[in-house]
C-alpha atoms as a PDB file:
ATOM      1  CA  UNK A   1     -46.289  -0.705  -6.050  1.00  0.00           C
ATOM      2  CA  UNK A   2     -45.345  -3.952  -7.716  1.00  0.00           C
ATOM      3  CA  UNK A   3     -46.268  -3.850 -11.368  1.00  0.00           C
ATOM      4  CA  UNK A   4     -43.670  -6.949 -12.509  1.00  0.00           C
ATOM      5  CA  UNK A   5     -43.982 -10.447 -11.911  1.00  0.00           C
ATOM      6  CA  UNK A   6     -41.490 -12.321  -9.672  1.00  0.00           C
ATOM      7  CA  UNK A   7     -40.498 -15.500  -8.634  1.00  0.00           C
ATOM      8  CA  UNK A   8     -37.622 -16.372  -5.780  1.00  0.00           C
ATOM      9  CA  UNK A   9     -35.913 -19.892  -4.065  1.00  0.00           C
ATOM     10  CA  UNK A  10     -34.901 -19.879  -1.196  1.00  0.00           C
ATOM     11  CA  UNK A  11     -32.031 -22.607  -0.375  1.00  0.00           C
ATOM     12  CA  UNK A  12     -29.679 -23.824   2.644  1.00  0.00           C
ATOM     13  CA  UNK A  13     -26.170 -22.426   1.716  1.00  0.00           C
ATOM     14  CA  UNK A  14     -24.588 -23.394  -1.535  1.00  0.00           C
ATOM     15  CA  UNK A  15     -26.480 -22.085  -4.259  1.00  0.00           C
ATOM     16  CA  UNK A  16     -25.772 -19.710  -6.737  1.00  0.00           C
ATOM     17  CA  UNK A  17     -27.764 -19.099 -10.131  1.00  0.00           C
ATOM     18  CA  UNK A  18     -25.853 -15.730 -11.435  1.00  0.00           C
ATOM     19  CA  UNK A  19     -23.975 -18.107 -14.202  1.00  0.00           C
ATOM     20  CA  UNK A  20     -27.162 -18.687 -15.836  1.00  0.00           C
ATOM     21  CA  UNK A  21     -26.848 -17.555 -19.442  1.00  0.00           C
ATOM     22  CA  UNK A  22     -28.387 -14.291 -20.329  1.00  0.00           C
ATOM     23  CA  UNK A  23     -30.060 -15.602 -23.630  1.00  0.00           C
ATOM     24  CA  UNK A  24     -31.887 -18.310 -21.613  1.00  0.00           C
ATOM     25  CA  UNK A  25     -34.787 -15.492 -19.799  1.00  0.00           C
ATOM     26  CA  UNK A  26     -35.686 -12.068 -20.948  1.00  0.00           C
ATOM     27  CA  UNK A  27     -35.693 -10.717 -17.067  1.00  0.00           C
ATOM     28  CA  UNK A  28     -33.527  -9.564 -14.708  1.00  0.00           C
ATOM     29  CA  UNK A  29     -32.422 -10.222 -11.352  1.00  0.00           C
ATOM     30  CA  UNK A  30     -34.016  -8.288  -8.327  1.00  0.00           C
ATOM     31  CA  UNK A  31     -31.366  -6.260  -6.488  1.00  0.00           C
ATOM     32  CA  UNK A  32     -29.849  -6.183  -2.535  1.00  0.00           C
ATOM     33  CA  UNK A  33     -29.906  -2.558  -2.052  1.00  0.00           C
ATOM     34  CA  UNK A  34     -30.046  -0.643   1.054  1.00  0.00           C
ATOM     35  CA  UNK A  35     -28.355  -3.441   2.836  1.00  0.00           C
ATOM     36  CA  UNK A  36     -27.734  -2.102   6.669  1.00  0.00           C
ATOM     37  CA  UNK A  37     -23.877  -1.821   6.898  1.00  0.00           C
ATOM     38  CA  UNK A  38     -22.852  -5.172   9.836  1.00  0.00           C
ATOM     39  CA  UNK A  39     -20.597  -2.283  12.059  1.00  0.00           C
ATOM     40  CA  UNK A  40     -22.898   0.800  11.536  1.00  0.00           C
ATOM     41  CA  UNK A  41     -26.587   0.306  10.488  1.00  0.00           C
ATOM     42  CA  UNK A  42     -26.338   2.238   7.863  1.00  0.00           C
ATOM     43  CA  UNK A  43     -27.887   1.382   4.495  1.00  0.00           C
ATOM     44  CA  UNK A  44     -25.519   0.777   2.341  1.00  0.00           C
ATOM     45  CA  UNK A  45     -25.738   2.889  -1.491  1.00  0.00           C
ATOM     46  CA  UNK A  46     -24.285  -0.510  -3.333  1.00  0.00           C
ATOM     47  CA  UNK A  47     -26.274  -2.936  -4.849  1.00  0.00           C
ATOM     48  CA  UNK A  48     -25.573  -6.530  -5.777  1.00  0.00           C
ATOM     49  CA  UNK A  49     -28.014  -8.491  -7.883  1.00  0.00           C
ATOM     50  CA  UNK A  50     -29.771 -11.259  -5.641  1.00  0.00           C
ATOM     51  CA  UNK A  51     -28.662 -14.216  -7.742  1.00  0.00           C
ATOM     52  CA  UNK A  52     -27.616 -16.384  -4.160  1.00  0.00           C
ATOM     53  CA  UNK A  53     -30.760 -18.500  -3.095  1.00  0.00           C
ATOM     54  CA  UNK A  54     -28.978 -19.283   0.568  1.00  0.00           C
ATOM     55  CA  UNK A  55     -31.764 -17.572   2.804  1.00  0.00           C
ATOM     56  CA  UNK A  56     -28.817 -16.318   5.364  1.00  0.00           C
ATOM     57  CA  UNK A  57     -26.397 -14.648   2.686  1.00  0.00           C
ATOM     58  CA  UNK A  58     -25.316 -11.794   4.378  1.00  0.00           C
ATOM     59  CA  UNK A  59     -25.350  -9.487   1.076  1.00  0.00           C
ATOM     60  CA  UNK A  60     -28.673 -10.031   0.710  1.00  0.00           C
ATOM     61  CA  UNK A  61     -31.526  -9.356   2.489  1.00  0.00           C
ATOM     62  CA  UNK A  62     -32.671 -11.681   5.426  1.00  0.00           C
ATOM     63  CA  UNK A  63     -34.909 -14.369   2.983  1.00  0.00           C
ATOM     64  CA  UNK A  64     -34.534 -12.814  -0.302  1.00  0.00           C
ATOM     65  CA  UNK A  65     -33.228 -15.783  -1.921  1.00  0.00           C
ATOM     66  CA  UNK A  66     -32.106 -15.342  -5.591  1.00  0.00           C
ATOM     67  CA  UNK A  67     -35.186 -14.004  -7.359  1.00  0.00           C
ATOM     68  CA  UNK A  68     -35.938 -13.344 -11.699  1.00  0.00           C
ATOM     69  CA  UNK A  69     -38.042 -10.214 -12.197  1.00  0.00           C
ATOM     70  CA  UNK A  70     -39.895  -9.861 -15.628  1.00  0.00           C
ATOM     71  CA  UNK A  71     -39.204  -7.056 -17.737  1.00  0.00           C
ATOM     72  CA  UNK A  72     -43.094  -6.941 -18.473  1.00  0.00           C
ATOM     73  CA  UNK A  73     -44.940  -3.973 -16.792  1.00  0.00           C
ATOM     74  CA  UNK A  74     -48.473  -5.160 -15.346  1.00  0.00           C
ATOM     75  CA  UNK A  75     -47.974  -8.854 -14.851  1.00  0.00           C
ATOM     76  CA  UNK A  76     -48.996  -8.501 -11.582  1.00  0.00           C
ATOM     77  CA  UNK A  77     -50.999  -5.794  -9.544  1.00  0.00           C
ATOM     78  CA  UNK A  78     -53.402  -3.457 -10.665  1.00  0.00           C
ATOM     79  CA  UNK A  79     -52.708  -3.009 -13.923  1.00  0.00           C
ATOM     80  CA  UNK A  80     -52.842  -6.605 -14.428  1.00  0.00           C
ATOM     81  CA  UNK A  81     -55.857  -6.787 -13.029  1.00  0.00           C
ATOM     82  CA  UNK A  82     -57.249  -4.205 -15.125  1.00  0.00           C
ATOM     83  CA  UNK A  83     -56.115  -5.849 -18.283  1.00  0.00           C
ATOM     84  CA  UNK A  84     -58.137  -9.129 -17.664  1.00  0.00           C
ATOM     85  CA  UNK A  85     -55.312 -10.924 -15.394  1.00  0.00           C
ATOM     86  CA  UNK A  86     -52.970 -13.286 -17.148  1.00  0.00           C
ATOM     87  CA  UNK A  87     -51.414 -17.184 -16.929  1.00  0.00           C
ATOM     88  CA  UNK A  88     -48.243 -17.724 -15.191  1.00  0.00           C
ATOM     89  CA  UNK A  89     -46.221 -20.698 -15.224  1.00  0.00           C
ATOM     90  CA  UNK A  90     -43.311 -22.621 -13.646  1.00  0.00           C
ATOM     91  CA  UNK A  91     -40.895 -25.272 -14.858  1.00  0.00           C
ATOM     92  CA  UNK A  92     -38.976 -27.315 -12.160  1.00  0.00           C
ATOM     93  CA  UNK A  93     -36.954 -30.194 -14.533  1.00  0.00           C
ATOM     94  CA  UNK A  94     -33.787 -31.314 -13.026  1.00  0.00           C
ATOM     95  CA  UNK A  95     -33.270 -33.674 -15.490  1.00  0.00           C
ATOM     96  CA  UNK A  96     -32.939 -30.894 -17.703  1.00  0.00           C
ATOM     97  CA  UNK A  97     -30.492 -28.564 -15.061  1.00  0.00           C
ATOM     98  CA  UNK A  98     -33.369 -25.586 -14.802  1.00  0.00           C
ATOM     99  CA  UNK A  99     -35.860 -24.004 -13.429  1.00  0.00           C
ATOM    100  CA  UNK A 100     -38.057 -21.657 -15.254  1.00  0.00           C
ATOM    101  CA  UNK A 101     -40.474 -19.067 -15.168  1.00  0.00           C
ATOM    102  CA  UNK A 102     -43.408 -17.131 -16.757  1.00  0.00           C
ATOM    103  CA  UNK A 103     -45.634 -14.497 -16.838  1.00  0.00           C
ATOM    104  CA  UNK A 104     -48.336 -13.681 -19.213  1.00  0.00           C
ATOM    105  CA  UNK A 105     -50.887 -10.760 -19.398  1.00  0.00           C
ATOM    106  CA  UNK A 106     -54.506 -11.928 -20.954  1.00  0.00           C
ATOM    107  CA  UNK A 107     -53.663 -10.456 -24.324  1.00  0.00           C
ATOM    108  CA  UNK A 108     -49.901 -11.778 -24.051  1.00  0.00           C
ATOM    109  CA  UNK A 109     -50.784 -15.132 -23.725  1.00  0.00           C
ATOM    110  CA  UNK A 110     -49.207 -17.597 -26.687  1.00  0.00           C
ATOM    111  CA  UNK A 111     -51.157 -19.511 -28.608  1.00  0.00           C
ATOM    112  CA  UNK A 112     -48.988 -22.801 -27.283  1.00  0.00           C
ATOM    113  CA  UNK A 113     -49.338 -21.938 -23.730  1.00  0.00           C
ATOM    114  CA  UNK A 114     -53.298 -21.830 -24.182  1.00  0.00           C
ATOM    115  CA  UNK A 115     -53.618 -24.969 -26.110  1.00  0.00           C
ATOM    116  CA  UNK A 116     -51.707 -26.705 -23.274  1.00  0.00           C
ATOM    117  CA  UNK A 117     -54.093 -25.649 -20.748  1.00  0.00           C
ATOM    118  CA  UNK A 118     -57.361 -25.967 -22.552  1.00  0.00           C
ATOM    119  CA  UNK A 119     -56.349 -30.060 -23.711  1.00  0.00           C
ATOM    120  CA  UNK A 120     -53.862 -31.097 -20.691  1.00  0.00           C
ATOM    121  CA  UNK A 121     -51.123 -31.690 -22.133  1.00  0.00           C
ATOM    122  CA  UNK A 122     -48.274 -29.694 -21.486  1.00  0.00           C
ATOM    123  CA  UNK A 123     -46.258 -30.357 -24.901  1.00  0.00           C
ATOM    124  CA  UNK A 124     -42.627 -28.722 -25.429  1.00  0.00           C
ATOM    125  CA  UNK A 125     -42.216 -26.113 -23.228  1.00  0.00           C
ATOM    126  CA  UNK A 126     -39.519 -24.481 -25.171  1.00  0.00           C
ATOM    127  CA  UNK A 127     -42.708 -23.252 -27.413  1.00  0.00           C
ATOM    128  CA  UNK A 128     -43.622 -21.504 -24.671  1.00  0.00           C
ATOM    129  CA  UNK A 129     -41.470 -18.898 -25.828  1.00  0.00           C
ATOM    130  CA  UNK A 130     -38.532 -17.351 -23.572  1.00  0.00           C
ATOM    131  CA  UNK A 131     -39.062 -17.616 -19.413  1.00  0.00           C
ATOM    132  CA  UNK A 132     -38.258 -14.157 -17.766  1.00  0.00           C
ATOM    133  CA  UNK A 133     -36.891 -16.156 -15.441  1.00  0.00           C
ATOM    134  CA  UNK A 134     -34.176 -18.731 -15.546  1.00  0.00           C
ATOM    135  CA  UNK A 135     -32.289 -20.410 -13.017  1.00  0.00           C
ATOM    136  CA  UNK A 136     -29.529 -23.479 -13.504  1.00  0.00           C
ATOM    137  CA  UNK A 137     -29.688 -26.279 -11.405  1.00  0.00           C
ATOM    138  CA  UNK A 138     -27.598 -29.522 -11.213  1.00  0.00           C
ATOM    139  CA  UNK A 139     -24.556 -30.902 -12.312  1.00  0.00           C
ATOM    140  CA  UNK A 140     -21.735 -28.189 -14.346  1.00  0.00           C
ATOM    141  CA  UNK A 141     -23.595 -25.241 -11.797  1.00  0.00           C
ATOM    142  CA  UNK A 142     -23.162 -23.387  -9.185  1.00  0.00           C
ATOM    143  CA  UNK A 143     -26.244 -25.121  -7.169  1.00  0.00           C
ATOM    144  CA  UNK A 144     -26.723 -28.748  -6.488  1.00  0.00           C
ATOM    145  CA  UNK A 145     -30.257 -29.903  -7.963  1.00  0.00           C
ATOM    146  CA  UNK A 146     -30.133 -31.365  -4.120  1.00  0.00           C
ATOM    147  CA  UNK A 147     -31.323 -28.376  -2.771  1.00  0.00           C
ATOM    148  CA  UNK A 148     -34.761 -28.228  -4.484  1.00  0.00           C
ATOM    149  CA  UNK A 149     -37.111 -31.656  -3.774  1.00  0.00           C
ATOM    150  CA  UNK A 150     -40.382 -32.632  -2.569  1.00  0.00           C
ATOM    151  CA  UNK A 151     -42.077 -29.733  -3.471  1.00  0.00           C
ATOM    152  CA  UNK A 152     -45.522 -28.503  -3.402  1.00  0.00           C
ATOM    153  CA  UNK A 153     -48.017 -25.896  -4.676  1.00  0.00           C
ATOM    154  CA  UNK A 154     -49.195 -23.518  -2.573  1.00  0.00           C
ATOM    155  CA  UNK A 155     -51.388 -20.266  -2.961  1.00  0.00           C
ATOM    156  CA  UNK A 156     -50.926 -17.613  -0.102  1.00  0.00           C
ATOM    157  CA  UNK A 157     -50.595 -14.159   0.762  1.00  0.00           C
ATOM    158  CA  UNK A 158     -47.504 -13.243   2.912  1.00  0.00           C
ATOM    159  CA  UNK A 159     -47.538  -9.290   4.231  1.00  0.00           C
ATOM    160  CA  UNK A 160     -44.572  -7.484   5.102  1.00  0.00           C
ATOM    161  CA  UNK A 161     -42.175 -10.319   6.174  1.00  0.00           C
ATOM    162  CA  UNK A 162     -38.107  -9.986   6.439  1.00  0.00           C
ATOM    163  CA  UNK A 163     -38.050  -8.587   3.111  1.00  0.00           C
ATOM    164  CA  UNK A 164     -41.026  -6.215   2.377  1.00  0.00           C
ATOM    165  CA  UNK A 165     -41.133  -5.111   6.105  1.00  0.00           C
ATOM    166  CA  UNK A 166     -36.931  -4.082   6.042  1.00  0.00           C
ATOM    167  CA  UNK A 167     -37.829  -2.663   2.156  1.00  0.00           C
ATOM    168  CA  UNK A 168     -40.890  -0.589   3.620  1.00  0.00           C
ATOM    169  CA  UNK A 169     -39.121   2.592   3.808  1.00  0.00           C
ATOM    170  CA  UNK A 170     -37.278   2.211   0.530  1.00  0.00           C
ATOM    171  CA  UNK A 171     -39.978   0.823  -1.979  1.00  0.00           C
ATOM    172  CA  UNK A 172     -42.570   2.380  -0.594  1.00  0.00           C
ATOM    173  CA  UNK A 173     -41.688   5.980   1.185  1.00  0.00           C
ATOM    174  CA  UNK A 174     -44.750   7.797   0.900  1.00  0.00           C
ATOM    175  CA  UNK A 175     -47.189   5.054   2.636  1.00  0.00           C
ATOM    176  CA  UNK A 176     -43.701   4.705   5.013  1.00  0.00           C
ATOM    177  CA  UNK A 177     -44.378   8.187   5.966  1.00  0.00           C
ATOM    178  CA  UNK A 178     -48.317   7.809   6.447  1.00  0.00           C
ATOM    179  CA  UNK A 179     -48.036   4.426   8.230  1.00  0.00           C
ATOM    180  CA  UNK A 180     -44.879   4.286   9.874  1.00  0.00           C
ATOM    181  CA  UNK A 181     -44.171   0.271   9.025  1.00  0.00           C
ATOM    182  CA  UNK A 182     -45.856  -2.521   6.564  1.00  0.00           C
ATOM    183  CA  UNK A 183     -47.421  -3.989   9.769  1.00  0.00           C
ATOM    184  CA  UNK A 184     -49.224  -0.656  10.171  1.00  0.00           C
ATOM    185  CA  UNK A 185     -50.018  -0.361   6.543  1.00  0.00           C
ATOM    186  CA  UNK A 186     -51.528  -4.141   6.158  1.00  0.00           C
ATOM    187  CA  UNK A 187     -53.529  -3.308   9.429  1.00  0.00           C
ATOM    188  CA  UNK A 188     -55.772  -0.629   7.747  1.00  0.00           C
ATOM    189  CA  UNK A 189     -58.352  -2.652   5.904  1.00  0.00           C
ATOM    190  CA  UNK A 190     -58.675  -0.359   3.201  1.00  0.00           C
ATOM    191  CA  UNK A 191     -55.182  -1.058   1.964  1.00  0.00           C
ATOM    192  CA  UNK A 192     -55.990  -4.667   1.630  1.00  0.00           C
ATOM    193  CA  UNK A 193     -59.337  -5.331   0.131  1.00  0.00           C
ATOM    194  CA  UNK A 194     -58.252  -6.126  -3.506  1.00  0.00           C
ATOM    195  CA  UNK A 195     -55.448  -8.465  -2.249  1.00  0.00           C
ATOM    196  CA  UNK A 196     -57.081 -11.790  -2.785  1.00  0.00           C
ATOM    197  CA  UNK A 197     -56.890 -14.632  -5.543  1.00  0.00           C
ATOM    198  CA  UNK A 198     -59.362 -15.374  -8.026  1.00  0.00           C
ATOM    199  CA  UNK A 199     -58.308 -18.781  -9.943  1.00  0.00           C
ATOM    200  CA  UNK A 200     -59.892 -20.207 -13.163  1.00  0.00           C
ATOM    201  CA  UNK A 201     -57.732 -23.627 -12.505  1.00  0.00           C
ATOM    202  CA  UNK A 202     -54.275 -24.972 -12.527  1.00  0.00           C
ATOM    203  CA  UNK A 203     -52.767 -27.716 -14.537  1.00  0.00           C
ATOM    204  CA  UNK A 204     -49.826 -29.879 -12.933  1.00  0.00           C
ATOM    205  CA  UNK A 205     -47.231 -32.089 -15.218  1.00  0.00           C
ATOM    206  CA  UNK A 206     -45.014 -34.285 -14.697  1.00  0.00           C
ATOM    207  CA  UNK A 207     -42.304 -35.436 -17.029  1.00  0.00           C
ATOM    208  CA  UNK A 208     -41.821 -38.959 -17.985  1.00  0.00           C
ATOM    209  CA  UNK A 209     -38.862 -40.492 -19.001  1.00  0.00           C
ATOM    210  CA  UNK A 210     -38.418 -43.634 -20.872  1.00  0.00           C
ATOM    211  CA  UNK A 211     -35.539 -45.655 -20.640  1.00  0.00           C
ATOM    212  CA  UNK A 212     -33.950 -46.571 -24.166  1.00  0.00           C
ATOM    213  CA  UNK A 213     -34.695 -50.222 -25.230  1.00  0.00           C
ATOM    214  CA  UNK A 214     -33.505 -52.555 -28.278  1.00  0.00           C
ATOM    215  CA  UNK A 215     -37.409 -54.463 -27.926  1.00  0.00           C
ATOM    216  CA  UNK A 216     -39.738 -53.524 -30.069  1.00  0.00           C
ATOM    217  CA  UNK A 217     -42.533 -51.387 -28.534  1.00  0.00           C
END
């Protein structure tokens, strides 16, 4: 089962984030293994790293998107659970060509991070410490900021789908086995009764810039 957080976009075609540089995030990029060969079906034994967002590419699986794993164990699941849960956040800043990500276990949490959440301001995120996740955005990259705008927050949980359904058999073989598919897995109530979110809040910033001036302020 899933022990490490992740976090994936999903773009139209034209997006690559595998030139982001590797002492910007402390993670790593999911892979696109298993991929069913176009002429036979078979699964194929290579593996690329999932670092194109374009929903469609046809290395990847069908909506994997380019997705940042942590290297943390237990920043999501059980074990995270266990441990107290955790904080996880998300920088979108075009302005500044990025988009970031982090997870946090309860004990893990940085003394920055919880003074930004406890007053409301956000401060510098760079004292945040080191995103697991890092993707570049904008001009002098491989993916137009274009392809990320108007976007909103939203808390769900998605079963199965194109990717975890097509994974079933790999990532999970011995519930594969049992169940037969995801669909049939989900189905049995028993499987399901921890997935659900408990939330102690949420804080949302904006950045604001400010145009240079010669008046005095």
């Amino acid at each position: 089962r899933q022990s490490r957080a992740k976090t994936a976009m999903h773009s139209t075609k034209g997006c690559e984030v595998g030139t982001a540089p590797r002492d910007k995030f402390t993670g790593e990029w999911d892979t696109a293994y298993g991929i069913p060969d176009k002429k036979t079906g078979i699964p194929r034994k290579d593996g690329k790293d999932a670092t194109n967002c374009y929903v469609y590419d046809p290395d990847q699986w069908l909506n994997q998107g380019c997705v940042a794993v942590s290297s943390d164990e237990d920043t999501v699941g059980p074990g995270f659970n266990e441990g107290g849960g955790g904080m996880f956040a998300l920088e979108w800043d075009p302005g500044y060509g990025r988009v970031r990500s982090w997870a946090w276990r309860a004990d893990n949490v940085p003394s920055a991070v919880l003074r930004s959440y406890e007053t409301g301001r956000a401060g510098d995120t760079d004292d945040w410490g080191t995103p697991y996740g890092y993707f570049p955005i904008g001009d002098g990259t491989e993916c137009p900021s274009g392809h990320f705008r108007n976007m909103h927050v939203v808390f769900n949980l998605a079963f199965c789908g194109t990717v975890a359904g097509n994974r079933f058999k790999l990532d999970c073989p011995q519930e594969a086995e049992e169940y037969g598919s995801c669909e049939a897995y989900v189905s049995d109530k028993s499987n399901v009764e921890e997935a659900y979110w408990l939330i102690d809040g949420m804080r949302v910033w904006q950045r604001r810039f400010v145009e240079d001036s010669d008046e005095d302020a």
